[in-house]
PDB file of N, CA and C in Angstrom:
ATOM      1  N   UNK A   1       0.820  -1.197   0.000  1.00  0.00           N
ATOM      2  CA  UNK A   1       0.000   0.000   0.000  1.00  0.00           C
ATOM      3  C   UNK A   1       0.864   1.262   0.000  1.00  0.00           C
ATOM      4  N   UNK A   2       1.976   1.413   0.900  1.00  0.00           N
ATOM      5  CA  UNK A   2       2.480   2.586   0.895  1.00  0.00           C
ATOM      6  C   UNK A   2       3.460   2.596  -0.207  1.00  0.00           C
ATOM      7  N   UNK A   3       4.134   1.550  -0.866  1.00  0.00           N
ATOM      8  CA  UNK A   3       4.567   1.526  -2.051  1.00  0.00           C
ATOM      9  C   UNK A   3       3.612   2.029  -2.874  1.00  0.00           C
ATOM     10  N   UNK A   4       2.622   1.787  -3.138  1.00  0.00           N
ATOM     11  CA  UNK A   4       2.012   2.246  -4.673  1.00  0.00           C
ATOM     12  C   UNK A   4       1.519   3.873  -4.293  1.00  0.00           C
ATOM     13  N   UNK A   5       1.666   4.476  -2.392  1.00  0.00           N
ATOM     14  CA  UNK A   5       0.921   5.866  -3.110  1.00  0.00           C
ATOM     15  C   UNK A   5       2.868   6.575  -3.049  1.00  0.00           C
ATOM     16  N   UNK A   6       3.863   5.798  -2.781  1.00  0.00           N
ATOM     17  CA  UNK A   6       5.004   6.160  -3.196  1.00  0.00           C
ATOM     18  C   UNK A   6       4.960   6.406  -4.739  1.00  0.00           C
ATOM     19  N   UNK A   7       4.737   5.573  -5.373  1.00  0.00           N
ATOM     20  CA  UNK A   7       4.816   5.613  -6.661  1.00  0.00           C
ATOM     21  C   UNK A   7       3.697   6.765  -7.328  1.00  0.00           C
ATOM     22  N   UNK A   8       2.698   6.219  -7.022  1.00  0.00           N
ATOM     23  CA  UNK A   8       1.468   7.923  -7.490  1.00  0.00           C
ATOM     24  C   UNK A   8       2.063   9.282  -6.679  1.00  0.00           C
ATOM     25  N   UNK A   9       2.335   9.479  -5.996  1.00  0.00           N
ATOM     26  CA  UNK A   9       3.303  10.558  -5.281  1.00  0.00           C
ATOM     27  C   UNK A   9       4.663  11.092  -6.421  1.00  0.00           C
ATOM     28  N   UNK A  10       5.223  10.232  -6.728  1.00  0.00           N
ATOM     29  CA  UNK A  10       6.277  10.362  -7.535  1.00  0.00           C
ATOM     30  C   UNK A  10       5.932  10.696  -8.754  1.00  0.00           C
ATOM     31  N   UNK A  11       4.836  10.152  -9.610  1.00  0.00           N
ATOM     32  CA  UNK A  11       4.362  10.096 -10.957  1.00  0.00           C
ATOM     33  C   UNK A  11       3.432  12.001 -10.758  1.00  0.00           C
ATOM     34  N   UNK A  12       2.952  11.983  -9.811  1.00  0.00           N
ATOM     35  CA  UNK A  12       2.179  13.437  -9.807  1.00  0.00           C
ATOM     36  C   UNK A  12       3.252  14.499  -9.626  1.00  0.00           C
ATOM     37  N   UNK A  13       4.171  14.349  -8.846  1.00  0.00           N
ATOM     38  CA  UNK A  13       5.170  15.366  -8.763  1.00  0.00           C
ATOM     39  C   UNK A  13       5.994  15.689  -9.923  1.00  0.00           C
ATOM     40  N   UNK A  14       6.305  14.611 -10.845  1.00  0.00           N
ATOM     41  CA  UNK A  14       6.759  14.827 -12.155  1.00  0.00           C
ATOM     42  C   UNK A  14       5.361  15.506 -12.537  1.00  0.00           C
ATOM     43  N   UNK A  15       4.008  14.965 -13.422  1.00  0.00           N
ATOM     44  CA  UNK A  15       3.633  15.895 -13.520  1.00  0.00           C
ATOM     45  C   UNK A  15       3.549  17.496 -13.342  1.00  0.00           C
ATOM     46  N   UNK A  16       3.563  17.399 -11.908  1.00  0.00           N
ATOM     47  CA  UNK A  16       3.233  18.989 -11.443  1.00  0.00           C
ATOM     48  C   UNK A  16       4.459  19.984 -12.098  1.00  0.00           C
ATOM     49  N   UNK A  17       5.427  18.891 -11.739  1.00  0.00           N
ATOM     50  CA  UNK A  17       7.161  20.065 -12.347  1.00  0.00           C
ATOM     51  C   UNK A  17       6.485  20.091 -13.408  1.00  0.00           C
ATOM     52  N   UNK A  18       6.287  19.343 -14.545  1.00  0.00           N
ATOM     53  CA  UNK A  18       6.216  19.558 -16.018  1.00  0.00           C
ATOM     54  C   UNK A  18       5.038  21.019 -16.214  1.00  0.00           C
ATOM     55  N   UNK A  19       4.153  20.467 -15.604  1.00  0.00           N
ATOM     56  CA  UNK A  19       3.257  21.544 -15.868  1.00  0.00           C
ATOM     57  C   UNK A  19       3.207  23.324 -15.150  1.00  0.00           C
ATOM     58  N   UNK A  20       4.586  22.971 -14.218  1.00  0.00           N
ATOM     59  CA  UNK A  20       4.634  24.303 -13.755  1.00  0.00           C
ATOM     60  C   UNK A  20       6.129  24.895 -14.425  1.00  0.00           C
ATOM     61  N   UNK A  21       6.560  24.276 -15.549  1.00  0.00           N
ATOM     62  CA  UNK A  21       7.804  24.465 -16.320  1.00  0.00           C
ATOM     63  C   UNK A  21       6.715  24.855 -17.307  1.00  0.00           C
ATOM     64  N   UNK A  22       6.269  24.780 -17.629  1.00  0.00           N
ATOM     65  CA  UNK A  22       4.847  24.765 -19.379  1.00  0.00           C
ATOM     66  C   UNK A  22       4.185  26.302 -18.482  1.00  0.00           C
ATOM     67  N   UNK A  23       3.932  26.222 -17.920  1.00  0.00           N
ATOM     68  CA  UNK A  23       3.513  27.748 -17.338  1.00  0.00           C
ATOM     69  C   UNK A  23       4.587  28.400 -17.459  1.00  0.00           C
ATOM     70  N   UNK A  24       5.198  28.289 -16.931  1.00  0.00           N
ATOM     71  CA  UNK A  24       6.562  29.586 -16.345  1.00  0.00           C
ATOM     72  C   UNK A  24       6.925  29.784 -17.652  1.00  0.00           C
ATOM     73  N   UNK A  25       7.420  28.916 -18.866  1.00  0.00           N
ATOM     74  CA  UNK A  25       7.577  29.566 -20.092  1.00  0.00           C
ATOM     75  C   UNK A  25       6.863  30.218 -20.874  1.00  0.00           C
ATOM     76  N   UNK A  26       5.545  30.052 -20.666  1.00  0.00           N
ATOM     77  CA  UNK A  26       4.282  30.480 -21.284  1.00  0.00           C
ATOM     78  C   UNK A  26       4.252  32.030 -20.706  1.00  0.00           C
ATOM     79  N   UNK A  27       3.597  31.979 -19.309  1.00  0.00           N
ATOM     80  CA  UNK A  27       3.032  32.917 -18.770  1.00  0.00           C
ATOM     81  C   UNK A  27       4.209  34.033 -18.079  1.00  0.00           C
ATOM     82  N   UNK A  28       5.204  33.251 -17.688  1.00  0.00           N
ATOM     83  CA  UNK A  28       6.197  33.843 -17.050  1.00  0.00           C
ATOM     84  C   UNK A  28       6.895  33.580 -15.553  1.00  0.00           C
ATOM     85  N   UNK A  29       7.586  33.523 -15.162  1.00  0.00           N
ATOM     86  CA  UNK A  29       7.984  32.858 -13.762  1.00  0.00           C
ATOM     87  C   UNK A  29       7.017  33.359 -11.866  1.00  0.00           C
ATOM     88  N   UNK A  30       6.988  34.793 -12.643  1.00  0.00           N
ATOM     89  CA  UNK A  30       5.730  35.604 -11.607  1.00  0.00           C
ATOM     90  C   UNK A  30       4.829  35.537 -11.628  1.00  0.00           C
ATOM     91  N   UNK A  31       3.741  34.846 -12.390  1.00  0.00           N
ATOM     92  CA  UNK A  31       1.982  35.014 -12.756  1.00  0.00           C
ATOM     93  C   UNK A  31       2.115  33.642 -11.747  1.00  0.00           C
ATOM     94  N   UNK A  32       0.649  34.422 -11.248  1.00  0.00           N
ATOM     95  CA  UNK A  32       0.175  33.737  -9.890  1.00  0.00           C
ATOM     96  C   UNK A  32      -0.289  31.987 -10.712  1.00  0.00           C
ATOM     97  N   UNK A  33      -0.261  31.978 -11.451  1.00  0.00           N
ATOM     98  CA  UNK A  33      -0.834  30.447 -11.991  1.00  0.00           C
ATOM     99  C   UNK A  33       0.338  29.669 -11.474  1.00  0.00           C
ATOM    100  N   UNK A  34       1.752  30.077 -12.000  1.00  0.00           N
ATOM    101  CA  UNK A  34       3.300  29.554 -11.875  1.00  0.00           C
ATOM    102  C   UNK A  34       2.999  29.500 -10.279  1.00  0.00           C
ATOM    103  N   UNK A  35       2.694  30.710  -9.813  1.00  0.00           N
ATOM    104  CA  UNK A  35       2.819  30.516  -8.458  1.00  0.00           C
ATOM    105  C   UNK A  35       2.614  29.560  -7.672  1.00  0.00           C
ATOM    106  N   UNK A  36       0.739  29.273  -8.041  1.00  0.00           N
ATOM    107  CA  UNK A  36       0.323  28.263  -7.679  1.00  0.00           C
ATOM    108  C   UNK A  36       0.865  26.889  -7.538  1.00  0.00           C
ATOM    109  N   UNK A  37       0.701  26.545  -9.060  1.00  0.00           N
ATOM    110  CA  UNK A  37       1.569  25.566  -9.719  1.00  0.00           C
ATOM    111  C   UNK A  37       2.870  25.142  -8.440  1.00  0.00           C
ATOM    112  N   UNK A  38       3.982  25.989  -8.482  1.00  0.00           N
ATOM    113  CA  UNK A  38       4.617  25.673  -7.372  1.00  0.00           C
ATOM    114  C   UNK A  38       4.953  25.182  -5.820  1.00  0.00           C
ATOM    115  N   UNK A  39       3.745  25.955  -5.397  1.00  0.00           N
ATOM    116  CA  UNK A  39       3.145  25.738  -4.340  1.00  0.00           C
ATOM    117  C   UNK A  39       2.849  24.388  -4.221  1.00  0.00           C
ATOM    118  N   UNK A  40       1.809  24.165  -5.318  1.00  0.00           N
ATOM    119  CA  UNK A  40       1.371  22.646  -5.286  1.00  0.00           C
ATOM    120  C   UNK A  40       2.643  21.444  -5.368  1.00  0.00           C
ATOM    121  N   UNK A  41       3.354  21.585  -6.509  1.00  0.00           N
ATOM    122  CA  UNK A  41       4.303  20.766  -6.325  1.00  0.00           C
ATOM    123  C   UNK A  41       4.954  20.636  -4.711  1.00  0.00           C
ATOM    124  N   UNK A  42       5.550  21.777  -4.203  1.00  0.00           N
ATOM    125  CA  UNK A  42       5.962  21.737  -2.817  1.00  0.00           C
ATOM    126  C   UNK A  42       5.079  20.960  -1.836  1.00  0.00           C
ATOM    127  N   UNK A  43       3.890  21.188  -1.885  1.00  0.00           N
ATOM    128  CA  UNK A  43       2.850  20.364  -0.867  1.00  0.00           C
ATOM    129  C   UNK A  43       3.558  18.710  -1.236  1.00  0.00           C
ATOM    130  N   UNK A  44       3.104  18.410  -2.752  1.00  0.00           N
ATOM    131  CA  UNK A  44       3.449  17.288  -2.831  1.00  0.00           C
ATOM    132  C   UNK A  44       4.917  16.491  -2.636  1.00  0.00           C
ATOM    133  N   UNK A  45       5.724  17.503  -2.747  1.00  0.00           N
ATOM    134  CA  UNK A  45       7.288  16.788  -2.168  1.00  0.00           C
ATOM    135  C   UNK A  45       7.106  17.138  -1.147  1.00  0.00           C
ATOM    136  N   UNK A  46       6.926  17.432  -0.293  1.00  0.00           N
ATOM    137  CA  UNK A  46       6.881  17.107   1.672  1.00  0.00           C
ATOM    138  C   UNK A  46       6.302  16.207   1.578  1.00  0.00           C
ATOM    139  N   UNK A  47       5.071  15.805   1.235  1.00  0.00           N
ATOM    140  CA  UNK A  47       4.284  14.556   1.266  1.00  0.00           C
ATOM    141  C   UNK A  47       5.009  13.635   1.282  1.00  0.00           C
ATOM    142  N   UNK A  48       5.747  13.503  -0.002  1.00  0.00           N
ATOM    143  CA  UNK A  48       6.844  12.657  -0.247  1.00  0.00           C
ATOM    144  C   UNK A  48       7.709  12.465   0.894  1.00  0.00           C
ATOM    145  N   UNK A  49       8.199  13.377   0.863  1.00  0.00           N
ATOM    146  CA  UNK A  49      10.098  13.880   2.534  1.00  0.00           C
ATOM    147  C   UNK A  49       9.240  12.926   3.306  1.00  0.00           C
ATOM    148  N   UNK A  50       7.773  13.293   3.506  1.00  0.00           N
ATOM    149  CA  UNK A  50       6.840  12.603   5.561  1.00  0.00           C
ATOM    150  C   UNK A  50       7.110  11.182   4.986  1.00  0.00           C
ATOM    151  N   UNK A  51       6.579  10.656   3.851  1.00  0.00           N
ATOM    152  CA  UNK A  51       6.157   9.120   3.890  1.00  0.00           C
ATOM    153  C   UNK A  51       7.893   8.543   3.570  1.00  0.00           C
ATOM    154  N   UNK A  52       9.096   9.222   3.323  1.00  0.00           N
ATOM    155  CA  UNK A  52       9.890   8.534   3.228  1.00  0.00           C
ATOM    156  C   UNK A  52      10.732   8.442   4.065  1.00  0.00           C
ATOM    157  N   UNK A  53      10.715   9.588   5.030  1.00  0.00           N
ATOM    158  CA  UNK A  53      11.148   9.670   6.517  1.00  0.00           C
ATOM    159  C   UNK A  53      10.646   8.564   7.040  1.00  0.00           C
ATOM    160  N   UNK A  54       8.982   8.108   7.184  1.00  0.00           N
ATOM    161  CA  UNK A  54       8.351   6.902   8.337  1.00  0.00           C
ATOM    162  C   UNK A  54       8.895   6.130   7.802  1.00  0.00           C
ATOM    163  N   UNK A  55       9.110   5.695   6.492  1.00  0.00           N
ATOM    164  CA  UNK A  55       9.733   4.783   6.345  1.00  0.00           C
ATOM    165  C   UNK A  55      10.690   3.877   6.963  1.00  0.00           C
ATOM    166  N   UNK A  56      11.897   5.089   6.631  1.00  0.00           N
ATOM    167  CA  UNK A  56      13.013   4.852   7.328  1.00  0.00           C
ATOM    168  C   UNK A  56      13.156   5.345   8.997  1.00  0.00           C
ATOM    169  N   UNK A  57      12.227   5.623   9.360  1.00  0.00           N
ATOM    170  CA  UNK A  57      12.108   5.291  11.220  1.00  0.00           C
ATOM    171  C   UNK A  57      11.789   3.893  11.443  1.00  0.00           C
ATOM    172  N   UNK A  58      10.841   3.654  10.816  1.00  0.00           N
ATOM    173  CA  UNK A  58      10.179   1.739  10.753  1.00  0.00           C
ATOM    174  C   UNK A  58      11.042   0.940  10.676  1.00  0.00           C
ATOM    175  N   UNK A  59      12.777   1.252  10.097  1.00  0.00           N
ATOM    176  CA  UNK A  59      12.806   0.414   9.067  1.00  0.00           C
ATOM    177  C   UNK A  59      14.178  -0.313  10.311  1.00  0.00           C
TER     178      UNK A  59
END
């Protein structure tokens, strides 16, 4: 279980970079969309850092 939301964790965070690289060239590195965009990715790599930290406390 925690393997596969490792893996959807990983597969969305590529997404998110891609799509907040496709903004930032588009719109520009400052427009609040990029902003967003960023933000979100960040939520999702801590997500990542928490579940790979318990990991390795468990382990």
């Amino acid at each position: 279980m925690i393997l596969k939301n490792v893996i959807d964790l990983r597969k969305n965070i590529k997404e998110h970079r891609q799509n907040m690289y496709e903004l930032a060239n588009y719109k520009g590195a400052a427009h609040p969309d990029v902003i967003k965009a960023s933000q979100q990715l960040d939520k999702e790599i801590v997500r990542l850092q928490k579940i790979i930290q318990e990991i390795r406390f468990f382990s």
